[in-house]
Protein backbone atom coordinates (compact mmCIF):
# COMPACT_ATOMS: atom_id res chain seq x y z
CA UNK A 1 98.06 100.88 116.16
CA UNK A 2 96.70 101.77 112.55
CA UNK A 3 95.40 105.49 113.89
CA UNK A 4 98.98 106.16 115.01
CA UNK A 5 100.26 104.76 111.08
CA UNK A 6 97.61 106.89 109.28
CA UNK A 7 98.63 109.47 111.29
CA UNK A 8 102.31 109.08 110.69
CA UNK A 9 101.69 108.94 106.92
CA UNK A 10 99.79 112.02 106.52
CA UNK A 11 102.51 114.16 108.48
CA UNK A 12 104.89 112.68 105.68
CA UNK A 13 102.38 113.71 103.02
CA UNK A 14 102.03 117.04 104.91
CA UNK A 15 105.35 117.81 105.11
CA UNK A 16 107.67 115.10 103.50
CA UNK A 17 110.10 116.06 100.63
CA UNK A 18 107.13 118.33 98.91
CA UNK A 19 106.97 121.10 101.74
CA UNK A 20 108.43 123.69 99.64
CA UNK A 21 105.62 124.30 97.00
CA UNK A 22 106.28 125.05 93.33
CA UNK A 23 105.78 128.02 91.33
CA UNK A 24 102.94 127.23 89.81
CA UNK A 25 101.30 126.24 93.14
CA UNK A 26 102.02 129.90 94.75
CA UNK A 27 99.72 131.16 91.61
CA UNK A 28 96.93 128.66 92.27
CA UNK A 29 97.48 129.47 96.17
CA UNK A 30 98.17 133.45 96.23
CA UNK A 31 95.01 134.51 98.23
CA UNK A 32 95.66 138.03 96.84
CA UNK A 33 95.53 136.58 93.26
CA UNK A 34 92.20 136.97 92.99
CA UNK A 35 91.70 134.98 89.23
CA UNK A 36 93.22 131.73 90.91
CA UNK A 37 91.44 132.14 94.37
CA UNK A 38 88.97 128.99 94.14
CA UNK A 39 85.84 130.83 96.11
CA UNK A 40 82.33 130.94 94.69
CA UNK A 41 80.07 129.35 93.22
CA UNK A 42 80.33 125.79 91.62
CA UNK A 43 77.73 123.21 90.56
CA UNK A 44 78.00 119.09 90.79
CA UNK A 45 75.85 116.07 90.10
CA UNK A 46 73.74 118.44 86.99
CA UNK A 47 72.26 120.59 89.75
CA UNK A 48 73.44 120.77 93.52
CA UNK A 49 74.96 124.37 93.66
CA UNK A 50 77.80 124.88 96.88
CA UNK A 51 79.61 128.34 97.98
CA UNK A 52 83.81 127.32 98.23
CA UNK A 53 85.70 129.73 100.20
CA UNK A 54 88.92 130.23 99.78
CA UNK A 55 91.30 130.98 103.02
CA UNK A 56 94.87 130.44 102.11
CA UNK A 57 95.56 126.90 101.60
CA UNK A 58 91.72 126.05 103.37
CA UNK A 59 88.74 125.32 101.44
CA UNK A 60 84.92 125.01 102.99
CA UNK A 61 82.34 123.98 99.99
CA UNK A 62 78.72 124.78 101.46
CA UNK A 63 75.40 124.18 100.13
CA UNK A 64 73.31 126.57 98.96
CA UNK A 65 70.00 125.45 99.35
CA UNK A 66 67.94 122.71 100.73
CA UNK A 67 68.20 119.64 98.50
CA UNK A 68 65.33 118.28 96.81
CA UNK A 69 66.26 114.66 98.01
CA UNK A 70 66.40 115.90 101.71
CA UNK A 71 70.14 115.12 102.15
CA UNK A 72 70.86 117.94 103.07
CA UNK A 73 70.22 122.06 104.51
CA UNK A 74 71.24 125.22 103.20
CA UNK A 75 75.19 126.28 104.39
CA UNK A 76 75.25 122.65 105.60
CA UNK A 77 79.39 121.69 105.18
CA UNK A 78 79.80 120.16 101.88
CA UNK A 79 83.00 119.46 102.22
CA UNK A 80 86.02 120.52 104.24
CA UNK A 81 89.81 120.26 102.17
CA UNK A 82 93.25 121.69 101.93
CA UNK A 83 94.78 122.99 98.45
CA UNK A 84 98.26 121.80 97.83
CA UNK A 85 99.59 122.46 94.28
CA UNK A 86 96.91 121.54 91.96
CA UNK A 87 95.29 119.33 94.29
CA UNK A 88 92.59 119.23 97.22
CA UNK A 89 92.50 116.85 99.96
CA UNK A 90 90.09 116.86 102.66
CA UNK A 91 86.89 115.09 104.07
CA UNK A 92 83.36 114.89 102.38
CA UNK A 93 80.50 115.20 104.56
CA UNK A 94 77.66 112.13 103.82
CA UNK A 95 74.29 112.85 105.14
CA UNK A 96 71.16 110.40 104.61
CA UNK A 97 68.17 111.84 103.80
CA UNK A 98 66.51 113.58 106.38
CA UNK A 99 63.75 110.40 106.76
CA UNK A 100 66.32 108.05 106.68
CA UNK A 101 68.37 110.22 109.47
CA UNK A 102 65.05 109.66 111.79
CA UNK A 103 65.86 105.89 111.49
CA UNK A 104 69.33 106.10 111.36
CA UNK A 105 70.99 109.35 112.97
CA UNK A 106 74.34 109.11 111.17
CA UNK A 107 76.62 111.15 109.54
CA UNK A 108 79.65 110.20 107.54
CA UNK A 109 82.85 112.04 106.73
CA UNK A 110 84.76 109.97 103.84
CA UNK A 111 88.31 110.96 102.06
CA UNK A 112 88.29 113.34 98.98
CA UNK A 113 90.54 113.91 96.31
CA UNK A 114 90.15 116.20 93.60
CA UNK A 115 92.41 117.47 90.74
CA UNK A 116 92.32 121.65 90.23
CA UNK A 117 92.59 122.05 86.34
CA UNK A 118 94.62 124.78 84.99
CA UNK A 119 92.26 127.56 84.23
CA UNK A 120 90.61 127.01 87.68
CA UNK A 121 86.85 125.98 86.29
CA UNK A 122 86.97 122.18 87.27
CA UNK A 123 87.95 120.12 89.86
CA UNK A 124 87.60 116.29 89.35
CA UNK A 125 88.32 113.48 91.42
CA UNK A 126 86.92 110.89 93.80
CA UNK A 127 85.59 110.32 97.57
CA UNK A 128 84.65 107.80 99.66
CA UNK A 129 81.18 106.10 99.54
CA UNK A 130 79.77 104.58 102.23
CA UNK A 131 75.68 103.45 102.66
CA UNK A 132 73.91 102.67 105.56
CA UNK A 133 71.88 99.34 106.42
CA UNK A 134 68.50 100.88 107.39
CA UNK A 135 67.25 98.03 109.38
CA UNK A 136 70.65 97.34 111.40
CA UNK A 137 72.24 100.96 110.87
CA UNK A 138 75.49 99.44 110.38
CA UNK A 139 77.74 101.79 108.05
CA UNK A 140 78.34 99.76 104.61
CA UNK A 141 82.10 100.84 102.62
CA UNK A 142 80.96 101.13 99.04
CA UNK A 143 83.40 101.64 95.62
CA UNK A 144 84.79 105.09 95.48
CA UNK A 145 82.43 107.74 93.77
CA UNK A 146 83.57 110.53 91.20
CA UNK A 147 83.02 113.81 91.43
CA UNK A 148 83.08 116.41 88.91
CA UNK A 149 82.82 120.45 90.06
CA UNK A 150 82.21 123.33 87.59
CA UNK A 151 82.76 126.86 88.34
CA UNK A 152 80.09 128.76 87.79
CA UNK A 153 80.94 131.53 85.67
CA UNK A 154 78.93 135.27 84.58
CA UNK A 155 78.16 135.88 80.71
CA UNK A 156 80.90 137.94 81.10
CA UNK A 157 83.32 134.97 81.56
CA UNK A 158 84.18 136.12 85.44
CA UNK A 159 83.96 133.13 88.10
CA UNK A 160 80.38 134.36 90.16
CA UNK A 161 82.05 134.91 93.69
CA UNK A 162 79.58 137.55 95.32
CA UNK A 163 77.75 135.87 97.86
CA UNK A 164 73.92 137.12 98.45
């Protein structure tokens, strides 16, 4: 009963009275507008680096490298969203470390939200936390987290987009 409800709502968000976009959202959308395209690189929490590509109204963050903590592998899904104006909305992939995994073998997709600012070098917002009880390995819902992501920009001011 509540899957068909969600459901129901996010077709309204989808395509309720906003379907037609604004003009300011066809500049931050225009694939072909290469300064507002959101691909490359961008850093969050200090020092995890992920890869965004761009493909029309689709994002795909990945990471670049292996992560210290062992949450995670290189080009492992960061997170998976959809632009709309100036905002992204989309599902952020939770991993637990890869010792906890052994114990554990879950993964967790939570909501994200994030907020594009208008010269295209942050996006802030929130997504879901959720921890898991390593003895039982039942999934605990935490308090939303905040997220902050900085574009990674060349000395020459240019957004670094060339992928290795």
């Amino acid at each position: 009963m509540f899957r068909h409800i969600i459901i129901l709502l996010a077709g309204i968000l989808l395509f309720g009275q906003n379907a037609i976009a604004s003009p300011r959202s066809q500049d931050i959308l225009a694939p072909e507008s290469a300064e507002n395209d959101l691909s490359g690189y961008w850093k969050y929490d200090d020092d995890r680096i992920v890869y965004i590509t761009q493909d029309g109204l689709n994002l795909r963050s990945r990471h670049i490298k292996d992560a210290t903590d062992f949450a995670h592998y290189a080009e492992e899904i960061n997170f998976t969203a959809t632009v709309r104006d100036d905002l992204v909305y989309g599902a952020h992939l939770i991993r637990l470390s890869w010792p906890q995994h052994r114990i554990c073998p879950v993964d967790m997709w939570v909501g994200l939200g994030l907020t594009v600012n208008d010269d295209h070098t942050k996006l802030t917002g929130f997504r879901g936390h959720r921890t898991v009880n390593l003895v039982s390995c039942e999934i605990e819902i935490q308090p939303p987290v905040s997220l902050v992501y900085t574009r990674m920009l060349g000395a020459d001011g240019v957004p670094l987009r060339e992928r290795p």
